[in-house]
N, C-alpha and C. Protein backbone atom coordinates (compact mmCIF):
# COMPACT_ATOMS: atom_id res chain seq x y z
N UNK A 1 77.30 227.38 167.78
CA UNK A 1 77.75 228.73 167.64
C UNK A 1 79.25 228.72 167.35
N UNK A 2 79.34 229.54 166.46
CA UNK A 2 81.10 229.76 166.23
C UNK A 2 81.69 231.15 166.45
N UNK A 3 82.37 231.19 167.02
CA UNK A 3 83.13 232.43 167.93
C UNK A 3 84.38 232.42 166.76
N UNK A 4 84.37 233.88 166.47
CA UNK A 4 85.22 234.84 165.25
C UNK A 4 86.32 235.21 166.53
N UNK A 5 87.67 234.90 166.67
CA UNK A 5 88.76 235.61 167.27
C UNK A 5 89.28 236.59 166.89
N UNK A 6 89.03 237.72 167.45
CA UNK A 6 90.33 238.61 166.43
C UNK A 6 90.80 239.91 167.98
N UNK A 7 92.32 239.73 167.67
CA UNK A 7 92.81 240.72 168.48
C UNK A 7 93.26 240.04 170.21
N UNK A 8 93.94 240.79 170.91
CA UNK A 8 93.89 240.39 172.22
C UNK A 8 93.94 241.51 173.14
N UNK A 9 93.66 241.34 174.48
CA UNK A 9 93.22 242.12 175.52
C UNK A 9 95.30 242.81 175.84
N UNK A 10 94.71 244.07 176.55
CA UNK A 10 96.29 244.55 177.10
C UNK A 10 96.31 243.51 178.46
N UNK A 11 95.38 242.94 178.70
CA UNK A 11 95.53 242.55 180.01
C UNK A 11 96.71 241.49 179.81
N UNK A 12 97.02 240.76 179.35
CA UNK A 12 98.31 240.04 178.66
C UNK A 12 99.27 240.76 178.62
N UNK A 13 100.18 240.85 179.32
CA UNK A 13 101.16 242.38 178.68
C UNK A 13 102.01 241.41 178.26
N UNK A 14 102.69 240.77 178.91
CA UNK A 14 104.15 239.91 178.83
C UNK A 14 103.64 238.66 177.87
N UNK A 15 104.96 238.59 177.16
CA UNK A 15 104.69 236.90 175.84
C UNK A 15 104.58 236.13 176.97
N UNK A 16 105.60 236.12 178.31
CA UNK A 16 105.72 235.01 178.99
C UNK A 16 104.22 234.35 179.66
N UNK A 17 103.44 235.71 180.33
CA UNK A 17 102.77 235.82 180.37
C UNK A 17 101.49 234.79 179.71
N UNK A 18 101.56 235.30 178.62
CA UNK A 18 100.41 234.91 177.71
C UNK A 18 100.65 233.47 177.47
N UNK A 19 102.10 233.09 177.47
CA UNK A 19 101.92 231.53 177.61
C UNK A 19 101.34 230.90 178.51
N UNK A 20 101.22 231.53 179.60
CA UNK A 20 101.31 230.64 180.76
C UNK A 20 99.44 230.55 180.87
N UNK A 21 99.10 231.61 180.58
CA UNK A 21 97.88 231.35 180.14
C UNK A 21 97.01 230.67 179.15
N UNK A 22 97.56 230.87 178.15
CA UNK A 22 97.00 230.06 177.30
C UNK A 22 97.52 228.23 177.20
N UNK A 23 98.45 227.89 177.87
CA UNK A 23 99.24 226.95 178.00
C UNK A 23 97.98 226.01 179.28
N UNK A 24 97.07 226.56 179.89
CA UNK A 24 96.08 226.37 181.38
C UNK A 24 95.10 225.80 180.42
N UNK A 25 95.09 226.67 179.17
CA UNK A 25 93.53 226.38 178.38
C UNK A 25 93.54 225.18 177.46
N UNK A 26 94.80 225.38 176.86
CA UNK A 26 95.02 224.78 175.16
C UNK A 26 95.16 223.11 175.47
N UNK A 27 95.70 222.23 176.61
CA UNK A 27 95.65 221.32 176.74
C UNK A 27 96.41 220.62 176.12
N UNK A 28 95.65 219.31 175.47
CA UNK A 28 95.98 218.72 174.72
C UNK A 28 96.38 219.27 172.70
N UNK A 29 95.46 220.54 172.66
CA UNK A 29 95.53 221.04 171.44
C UNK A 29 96.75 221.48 171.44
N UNK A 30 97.75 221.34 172.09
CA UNK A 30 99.02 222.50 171.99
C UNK A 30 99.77 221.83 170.68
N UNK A 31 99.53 220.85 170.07
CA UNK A 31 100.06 219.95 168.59
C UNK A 31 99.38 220.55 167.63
N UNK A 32 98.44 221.02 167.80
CA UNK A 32 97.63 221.30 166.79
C UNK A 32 98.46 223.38 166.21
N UNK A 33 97.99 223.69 167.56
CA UNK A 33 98.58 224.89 167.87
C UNK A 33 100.52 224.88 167.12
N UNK A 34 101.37 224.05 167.44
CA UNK A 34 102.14 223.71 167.46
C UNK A 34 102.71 223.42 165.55
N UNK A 35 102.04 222.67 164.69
CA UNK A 35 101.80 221.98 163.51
C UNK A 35 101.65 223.93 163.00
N UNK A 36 100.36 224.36 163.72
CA UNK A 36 99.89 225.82 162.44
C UNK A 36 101.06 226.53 163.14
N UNK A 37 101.92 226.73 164.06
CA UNK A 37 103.24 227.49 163.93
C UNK A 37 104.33 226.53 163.49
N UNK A 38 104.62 225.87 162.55
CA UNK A 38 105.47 225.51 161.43
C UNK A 38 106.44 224.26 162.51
N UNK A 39 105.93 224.14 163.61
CA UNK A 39 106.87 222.79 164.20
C UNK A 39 106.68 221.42 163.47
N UNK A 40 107.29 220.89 163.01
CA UNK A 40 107.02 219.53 162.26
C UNK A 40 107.06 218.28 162.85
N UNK A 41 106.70 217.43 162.58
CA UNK A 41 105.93 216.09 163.34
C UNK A 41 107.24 215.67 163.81
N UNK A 42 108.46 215.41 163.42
CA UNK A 42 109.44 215.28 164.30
C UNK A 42 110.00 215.87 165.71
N UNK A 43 109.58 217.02 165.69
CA UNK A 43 109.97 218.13 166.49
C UNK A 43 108.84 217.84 167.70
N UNK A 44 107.40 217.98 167.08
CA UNK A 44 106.02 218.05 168.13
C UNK A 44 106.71 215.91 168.96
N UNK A 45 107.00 215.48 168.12
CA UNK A 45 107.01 213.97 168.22
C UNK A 45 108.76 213.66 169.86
N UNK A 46 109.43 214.64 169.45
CA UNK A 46 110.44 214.84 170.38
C UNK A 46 110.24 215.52 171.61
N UNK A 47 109.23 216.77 171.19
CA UNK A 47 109.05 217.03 172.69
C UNK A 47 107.59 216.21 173.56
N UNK A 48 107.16 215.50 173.29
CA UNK A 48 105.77 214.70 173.43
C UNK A 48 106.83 213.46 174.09
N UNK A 49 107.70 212.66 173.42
CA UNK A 49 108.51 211.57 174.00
C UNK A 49 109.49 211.89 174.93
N UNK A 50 109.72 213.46 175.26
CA UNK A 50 110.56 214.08 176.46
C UNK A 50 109.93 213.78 177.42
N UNK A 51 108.82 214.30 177.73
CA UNK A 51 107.77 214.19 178.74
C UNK A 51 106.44 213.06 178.75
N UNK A 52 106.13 212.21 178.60
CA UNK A 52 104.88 211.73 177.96
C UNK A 52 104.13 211.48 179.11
N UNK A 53 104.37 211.75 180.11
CA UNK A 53 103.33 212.11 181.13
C UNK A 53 102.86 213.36 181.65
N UNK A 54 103.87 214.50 181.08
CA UNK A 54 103.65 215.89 182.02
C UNK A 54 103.46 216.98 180.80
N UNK A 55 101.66 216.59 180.60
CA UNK A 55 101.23 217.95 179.79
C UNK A 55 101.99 218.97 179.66
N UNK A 56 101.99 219.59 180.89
CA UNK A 56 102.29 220.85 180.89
C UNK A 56 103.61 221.33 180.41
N UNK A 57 104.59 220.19 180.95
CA UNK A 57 105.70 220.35 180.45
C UNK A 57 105.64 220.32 178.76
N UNK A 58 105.00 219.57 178.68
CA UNK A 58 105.02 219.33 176.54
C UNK A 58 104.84 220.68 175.81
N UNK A 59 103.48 221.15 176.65
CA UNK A 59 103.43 222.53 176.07
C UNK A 59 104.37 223.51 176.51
N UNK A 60 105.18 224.12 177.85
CA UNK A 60 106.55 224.77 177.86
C UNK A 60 107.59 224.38 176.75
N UNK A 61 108.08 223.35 176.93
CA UNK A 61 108.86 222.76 175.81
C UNK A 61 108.28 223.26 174.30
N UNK A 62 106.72 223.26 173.89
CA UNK A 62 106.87 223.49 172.80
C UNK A 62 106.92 225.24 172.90
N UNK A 63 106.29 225.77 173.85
CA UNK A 63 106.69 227.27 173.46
C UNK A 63 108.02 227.56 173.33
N UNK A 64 109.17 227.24 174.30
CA UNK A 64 109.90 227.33 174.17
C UNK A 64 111.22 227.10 172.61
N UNK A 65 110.72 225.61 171.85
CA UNK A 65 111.04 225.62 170.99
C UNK A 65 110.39 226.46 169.79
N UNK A 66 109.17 226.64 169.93
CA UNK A 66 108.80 227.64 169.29
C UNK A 66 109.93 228.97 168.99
N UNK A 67 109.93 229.88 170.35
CA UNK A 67 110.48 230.71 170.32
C UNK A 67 112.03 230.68 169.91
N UNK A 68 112.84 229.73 170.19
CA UNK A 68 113.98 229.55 169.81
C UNK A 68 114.14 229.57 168.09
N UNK A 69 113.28 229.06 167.36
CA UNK A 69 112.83 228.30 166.34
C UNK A 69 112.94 229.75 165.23
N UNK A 70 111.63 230.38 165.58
CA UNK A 70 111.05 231.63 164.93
C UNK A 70 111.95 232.66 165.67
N UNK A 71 112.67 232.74 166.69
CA UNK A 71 113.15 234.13 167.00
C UNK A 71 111.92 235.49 167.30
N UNK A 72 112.97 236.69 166.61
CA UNK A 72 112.15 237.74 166.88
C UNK A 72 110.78 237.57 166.27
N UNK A 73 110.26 236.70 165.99
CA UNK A 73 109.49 236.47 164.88
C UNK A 73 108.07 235.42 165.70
N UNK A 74 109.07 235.07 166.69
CA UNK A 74 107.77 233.97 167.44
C UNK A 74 107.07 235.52 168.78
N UNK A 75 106.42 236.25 168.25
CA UNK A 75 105.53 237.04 168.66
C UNK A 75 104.23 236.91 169.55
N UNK A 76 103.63 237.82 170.38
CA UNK A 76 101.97 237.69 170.81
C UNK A 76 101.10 237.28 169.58
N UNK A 77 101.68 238.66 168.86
CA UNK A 77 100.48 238.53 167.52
C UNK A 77 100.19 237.28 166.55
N UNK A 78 101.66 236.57 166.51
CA UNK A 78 101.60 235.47 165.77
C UNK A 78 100.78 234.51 166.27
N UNK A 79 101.48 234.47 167.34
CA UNK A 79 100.66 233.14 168.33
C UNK A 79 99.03 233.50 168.59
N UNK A 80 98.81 234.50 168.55
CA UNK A 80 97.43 234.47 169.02
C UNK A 80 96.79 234.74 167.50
N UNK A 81 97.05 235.25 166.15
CA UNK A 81 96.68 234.91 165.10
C UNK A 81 96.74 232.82 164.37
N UNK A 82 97.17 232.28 165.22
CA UNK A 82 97.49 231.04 164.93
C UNK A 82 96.38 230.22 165.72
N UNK A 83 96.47 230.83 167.11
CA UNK A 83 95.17 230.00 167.87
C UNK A 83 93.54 230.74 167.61
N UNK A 84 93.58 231.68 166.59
CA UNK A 84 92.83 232.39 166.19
C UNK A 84 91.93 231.52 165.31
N UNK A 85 92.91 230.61 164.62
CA UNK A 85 92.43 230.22 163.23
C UNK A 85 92.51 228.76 163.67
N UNK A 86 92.74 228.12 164.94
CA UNK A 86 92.16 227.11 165.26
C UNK A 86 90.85 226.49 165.37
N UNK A 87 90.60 225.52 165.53
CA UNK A 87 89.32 225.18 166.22
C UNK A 87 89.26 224.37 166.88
N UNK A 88 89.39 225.21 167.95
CA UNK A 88 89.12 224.86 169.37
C UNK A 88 87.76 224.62 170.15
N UNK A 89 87.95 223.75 171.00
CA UNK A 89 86.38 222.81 171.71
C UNK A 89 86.23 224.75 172.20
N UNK A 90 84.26 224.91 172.03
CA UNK A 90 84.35 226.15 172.78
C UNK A 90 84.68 226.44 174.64
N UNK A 91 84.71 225.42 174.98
CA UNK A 91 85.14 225.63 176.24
C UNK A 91 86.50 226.06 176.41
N UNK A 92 87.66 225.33 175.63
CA UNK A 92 88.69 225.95 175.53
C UNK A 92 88.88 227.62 175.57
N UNK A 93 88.42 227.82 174.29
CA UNK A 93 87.97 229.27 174.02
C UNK A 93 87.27 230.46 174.98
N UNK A 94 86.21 229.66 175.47
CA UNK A 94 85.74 230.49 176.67
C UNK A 94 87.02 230.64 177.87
N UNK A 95 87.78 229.44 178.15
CA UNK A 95 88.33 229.84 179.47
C UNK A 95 89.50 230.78 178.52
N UNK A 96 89.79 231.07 177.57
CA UNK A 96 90.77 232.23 177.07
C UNK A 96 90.35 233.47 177.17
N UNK A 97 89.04 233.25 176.72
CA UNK A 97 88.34 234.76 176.80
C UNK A 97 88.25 235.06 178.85
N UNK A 98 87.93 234.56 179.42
CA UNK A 98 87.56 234.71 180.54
C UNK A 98 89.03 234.81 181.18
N UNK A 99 90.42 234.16 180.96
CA UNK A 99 91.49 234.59 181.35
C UNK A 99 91.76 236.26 180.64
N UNK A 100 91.55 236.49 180.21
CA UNK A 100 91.94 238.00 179.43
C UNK A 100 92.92 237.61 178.03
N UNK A 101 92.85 236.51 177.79
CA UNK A 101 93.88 236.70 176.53
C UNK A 101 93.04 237.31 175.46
N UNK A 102 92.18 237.09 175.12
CA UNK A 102 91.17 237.43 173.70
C UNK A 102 90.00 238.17 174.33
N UNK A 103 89.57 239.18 173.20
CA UNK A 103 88.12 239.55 173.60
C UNK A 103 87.60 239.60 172.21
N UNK A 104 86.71 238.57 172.42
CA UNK A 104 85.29 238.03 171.29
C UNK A 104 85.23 239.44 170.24
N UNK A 105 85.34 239.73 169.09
CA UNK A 105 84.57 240.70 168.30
C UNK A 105 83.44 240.36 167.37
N UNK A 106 83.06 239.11 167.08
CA UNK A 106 81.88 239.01 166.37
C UNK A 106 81.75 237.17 166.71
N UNK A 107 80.39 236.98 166.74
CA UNK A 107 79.75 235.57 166.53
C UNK A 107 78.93 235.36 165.85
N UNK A 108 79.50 234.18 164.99
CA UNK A 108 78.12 233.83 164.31
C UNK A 108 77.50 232.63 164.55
N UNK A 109 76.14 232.51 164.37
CA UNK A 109 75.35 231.01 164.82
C UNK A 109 75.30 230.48 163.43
């Protein structure tokens, strides 16, 4: 089954927020995530050798450079149009939907 993303819940109000959630789910994909918002293999490759034991930190670090990066411009909408068009293991996906970041609008088998 493949799950169509589109849109996100108000339950997310805050960007900070929504990182911290989706940051619980995305894991190891946060490079992938990272690459489709325009960070380049040097950049994903610097913050990965900052930390190379502390996930979590890799992914703060990359939101963070994210946002520094893109400015007014590193948005909810962006970011969640970006992990939109991922493909993500569906478990990933489910624990997003089930945190409140996304709500499912169409599936197809």
């Amino acid at each position: 089954m493949i799950i169509i993303i589109i849109g996100y819940s108000n339950y997310a109000d805050s960007h900070d927020e929504l990182v911290k959630r989706i940051s619980r789910s995305i894991g190891r994909q946060w490079k992938k995530l990272a690459r489709k918002l325009d960070l380049d293999e040097t950049e994903i490759d610097t913050i990965e050798n900052r930390d190379p034991l502390d996930l979590e930190e890799q992914i703060e670090a990359f939101f963070r450079k994210w946002k520094r990066k893109d400015g007014n411009f590193a948005t909810k909408e962006v970011l969640l149009d970006a992990i939109g068009s991922l493909s993500l293991p569906a478990e990933n996906v489910q624990a997003l939907i089930e945190r409140g970041v996304f709500r499912p609008t169409s599936t197809q088998c």
